[in-house]
Protein backbone atom coordinates (compact mmCIF):
# COMPACT_ATOMS: atom_id res chain seq x y z
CA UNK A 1 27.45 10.37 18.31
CA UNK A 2 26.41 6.84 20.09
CA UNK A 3 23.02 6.19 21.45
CA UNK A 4 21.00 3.37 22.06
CA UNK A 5 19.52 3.48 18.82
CA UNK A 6 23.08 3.27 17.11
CA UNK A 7 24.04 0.08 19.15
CA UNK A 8 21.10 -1.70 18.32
CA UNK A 9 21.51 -1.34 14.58
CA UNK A 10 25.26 -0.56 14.16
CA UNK A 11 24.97 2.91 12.98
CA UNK A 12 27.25 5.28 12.84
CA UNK A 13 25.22 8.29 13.15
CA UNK A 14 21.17 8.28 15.01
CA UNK A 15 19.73 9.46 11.82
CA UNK A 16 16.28 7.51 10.59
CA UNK A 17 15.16 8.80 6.45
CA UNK A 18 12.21 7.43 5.94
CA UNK A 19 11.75 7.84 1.61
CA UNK A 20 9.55 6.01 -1.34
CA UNK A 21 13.00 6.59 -3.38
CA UNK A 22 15.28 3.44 -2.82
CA UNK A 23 17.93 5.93 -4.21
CA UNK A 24 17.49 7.85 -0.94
CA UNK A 25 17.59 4.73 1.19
CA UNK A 26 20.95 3.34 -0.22
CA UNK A 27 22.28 7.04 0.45
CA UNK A 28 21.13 7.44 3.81
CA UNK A 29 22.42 3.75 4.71
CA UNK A 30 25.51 4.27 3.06
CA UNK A 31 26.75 7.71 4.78
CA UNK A 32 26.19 5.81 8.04
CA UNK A 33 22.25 6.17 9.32
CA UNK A 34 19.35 4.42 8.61
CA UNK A 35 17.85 4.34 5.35
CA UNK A 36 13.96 3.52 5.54
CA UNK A 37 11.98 2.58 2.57
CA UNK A 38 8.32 3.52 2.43
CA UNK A 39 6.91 0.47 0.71
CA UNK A 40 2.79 1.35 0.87
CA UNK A 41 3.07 2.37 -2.60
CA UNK A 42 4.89 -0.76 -3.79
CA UNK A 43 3.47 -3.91 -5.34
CA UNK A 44 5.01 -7.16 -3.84
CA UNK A 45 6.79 -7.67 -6.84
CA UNK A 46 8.13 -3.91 -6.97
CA UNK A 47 9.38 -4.24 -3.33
CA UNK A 48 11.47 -7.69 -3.89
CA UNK A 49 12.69 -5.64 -7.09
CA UNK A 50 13.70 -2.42 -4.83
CA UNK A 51 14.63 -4.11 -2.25
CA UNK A 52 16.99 -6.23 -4.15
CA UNK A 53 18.55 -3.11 -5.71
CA UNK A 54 19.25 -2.26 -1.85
CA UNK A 55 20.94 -5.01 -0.76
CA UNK A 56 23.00 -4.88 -3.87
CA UNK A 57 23.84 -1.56 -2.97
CA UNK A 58 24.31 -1.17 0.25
CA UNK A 59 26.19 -4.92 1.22
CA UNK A 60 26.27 -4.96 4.89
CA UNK A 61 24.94 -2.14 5.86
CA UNK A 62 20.97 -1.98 7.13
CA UNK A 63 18.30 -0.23 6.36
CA UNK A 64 15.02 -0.46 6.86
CA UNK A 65 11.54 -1.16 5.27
CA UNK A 66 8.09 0.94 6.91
CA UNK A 67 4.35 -0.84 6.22
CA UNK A 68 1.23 0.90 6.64
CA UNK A 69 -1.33 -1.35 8.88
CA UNK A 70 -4.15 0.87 10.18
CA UNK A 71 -5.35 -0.38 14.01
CA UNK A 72 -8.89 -0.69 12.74
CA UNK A 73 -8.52 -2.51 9.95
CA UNK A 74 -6.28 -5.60 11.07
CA UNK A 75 -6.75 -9.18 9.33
CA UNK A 76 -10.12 -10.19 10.60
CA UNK A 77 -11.82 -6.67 9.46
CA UNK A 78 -14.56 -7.24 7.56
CA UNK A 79 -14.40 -4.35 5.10
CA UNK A 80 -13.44 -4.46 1.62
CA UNK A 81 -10.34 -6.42 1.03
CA UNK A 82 -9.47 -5.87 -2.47
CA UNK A 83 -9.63 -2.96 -4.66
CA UNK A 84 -12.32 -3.86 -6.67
CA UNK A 85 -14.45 -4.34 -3.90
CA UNK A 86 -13.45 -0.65 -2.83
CA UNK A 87 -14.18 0.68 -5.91
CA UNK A 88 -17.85 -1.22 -5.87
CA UNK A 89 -18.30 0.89 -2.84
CA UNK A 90 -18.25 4.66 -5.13
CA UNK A 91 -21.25 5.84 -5.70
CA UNK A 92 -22.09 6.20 -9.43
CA UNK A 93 -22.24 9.47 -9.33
CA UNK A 94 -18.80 10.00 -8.22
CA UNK A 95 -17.51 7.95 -10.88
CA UNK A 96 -19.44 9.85 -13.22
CA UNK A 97 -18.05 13.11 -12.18
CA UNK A 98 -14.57 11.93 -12.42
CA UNK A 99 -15.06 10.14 -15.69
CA UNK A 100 -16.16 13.31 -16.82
CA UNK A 101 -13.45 15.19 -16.01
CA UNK A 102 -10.63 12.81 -17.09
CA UNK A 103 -12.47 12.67 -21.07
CA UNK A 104 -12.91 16.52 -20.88
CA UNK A 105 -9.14 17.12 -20.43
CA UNK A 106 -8.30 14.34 -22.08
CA UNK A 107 -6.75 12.31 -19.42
CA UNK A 108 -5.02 9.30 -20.56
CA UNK A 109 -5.26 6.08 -18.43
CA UNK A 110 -2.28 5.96 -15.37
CA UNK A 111 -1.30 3.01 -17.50
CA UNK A 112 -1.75 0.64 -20.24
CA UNK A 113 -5.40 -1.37 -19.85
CA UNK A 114 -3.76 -5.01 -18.41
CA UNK A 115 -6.40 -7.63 -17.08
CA UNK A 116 -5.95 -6.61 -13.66
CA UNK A 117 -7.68 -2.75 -14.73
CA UNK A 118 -10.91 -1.84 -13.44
CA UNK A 119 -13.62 -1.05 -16.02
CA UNK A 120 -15.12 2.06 -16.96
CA UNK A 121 -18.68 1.44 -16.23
CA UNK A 122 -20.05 4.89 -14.29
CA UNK A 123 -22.98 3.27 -14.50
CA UNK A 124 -22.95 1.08 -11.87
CA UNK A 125 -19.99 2.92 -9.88
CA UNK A 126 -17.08 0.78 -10.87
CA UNK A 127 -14.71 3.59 -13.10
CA UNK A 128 -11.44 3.72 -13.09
CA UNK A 129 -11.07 7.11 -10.64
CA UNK A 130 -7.55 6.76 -10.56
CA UNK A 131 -6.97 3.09 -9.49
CA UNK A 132 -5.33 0.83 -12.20
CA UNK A 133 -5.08 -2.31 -9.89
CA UNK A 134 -7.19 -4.78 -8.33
CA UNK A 135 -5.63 -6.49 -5.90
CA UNK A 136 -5.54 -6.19 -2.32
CA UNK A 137 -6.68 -2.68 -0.88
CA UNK A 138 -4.09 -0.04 -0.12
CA UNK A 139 -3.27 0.97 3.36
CA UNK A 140 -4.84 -2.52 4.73
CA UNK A 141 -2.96 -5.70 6.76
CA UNK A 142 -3.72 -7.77 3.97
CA UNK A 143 -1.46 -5.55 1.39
CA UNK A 144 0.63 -5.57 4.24
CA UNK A 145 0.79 -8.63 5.17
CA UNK A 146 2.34 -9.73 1.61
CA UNK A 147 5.01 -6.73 2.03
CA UNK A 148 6.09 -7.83 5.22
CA UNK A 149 6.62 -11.06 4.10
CA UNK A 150 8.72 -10.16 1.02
CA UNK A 151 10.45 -7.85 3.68
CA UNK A 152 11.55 -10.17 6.36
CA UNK A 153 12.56 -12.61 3.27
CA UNK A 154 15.30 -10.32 2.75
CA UNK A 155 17.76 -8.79 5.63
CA UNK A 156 15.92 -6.01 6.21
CA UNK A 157 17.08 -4.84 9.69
CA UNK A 158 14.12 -2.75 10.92
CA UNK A 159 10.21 -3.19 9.66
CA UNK A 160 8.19 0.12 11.00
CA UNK A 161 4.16 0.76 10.82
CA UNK A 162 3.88 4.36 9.75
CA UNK A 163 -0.15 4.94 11.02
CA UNK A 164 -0.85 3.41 14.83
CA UNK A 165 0.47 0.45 16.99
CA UNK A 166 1.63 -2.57 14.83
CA UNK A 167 -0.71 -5.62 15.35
CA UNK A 168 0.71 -8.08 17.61
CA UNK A 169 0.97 -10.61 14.51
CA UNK A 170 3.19 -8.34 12.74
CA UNK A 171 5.36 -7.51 16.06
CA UNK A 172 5.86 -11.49 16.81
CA UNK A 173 6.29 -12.09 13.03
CA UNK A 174 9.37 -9.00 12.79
CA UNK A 175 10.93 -10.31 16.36
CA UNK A 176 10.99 -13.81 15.31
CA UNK A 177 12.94 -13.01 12.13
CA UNK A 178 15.00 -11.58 14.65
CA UNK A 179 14.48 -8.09 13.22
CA UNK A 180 13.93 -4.90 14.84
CA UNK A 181 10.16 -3.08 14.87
CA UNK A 182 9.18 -0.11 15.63
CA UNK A 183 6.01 2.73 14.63
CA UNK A 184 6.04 6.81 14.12
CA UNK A 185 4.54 8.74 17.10
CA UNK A 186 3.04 12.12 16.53
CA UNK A 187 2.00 12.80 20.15
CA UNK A 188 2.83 10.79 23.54
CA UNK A 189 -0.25 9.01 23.65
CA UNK A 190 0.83 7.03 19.82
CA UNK A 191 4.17 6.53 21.74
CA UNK A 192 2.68 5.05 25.23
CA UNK A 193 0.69 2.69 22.95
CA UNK A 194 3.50 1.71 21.10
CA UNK A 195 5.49 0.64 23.57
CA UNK A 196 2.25 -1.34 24.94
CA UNK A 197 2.57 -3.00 21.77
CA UNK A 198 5.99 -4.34 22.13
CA UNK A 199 7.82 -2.08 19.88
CA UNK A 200 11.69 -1.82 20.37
CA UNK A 201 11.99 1.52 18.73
CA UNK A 202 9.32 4.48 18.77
CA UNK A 203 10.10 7.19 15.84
CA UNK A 204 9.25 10.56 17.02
CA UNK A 205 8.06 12.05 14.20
CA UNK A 206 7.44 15.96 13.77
CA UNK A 207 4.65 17.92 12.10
CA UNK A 208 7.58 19.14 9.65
CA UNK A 209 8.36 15.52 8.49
CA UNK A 210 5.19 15.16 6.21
CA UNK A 211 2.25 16.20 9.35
CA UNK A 212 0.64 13.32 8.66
CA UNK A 213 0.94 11.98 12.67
CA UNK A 214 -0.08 15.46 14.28
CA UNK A 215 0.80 18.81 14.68
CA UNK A 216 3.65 19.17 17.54
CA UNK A 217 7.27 20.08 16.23
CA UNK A 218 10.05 17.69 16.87
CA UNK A 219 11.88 20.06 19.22
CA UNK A 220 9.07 19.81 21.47
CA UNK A 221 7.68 15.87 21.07
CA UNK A 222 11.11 14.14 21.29
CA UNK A 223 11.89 15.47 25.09
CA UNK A 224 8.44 14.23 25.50
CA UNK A 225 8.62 10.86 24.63
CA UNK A 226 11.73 10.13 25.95
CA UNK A 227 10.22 11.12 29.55
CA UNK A 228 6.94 9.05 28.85
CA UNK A 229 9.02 5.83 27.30
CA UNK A 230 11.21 3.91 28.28
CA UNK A 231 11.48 2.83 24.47
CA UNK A 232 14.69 3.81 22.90
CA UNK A 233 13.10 6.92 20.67
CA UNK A 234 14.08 7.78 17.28
């Protein structure tokens, strides 16, 4: 089956898997479709690692790398831009609680204490509570911004935002790589907005795939899309 979507990437089959398991990627990429790895999670370090692996694997063949960059927190927000200023932000009694309950059940640290490991200190609000870095804040441009450029450093064929329209530095930054971008649409309004943003694929994604962009089944928001887009839709 040839589309539009399988011309622009050289697929052989339409089929996006979007997964946080490289494994998964290389597979999907390899059978013929596009692999997609979900790199929010990912240090920069563990994404030049995993990404590596990819390429390794997969030789030609593309696949794909999707960024998380929130529409109200772009580069010039002033909120918190690190971790440890988001943890300053927990109340103390929070941190207490959850102190608490990691020492009753005798929860062991999510890894060994490094430099980089926020202190216990329920005191003043700054515990642990389940964050074991410090650096820039997850689900932010500036986390992003680093992972898109270890991204476009390697042949990564399509960069998507998973969570609203991408910013129009990361849409010029993607297209002048000469990359593909594109964003996941859980209704038709994400998708109009998309395509106001410049993206050259929209990814119509159901409430079954995760429900994290809205509640309307695939079956139903694809046909959609395609008649309010004239973006080639995923």
């Amino acid at each position: 089956m040839q589309n539009e979507i399988t011309k622009m990437f050289d697929l052989e089959f339409p089929i996006f898997a979007f997964s946080h398991c490289r494994d998964v990627v290389a597979a999907v990429s390899r059978a013929g479709g596009m692999g997609v790895l979900g790199a929010v999670g990912h240090t920069p370090e563990a994404l030049e690692i995993d990404l590596a692996w990819i390429e390794d694997t997969l030789g030609d063949k593309p696949y794909g790398v999707d960024l998380v960059i929130p529409a109200q927190n772009s580069a010039e927000d002033s909120g918190p831009t690190t971790t440890s200023d988001l943890i300053k932000l927990i109340p103390a009694a929070h941190a207490q609680f959850v102190n608490d309950i990691l020492a009753r059940y005798e929860v062991p640290p999510l890894r060994p204490p490094t430099e980089n490991t926020p202190k216990q200190n329920p005191s003043d609000g700054t515990a642990q509570v389940g964050v074991d870095r410090l650096d820039a804040v997850p689900f932010s441009a500036n986390a992003a911004a680093t992972q898109l450029e270890v991204a476009l450093a390697k042949r990564t064929a399509f960069v998507a935002n998973a969570l609203g329209p991408p910013p129009a530095e990361m849409v010029a930054a993607v297209k002048s790589a000469g990359r593909k971008v594109g964003a996941l649409a859980g209704r038709t309004s994400h998708a109009q907005a998309h395509e106001r943003a410049g993206v050259d694929v929209i990814v119509a994604q159901g409430s079954e795939a995760g429900g994290h962009t809205g509640e309307i089944g695939s079956m139903v928001l694809i046909p959609e899309i395609v008649d309010a887009t004239s973006v080639p839709v995923e």
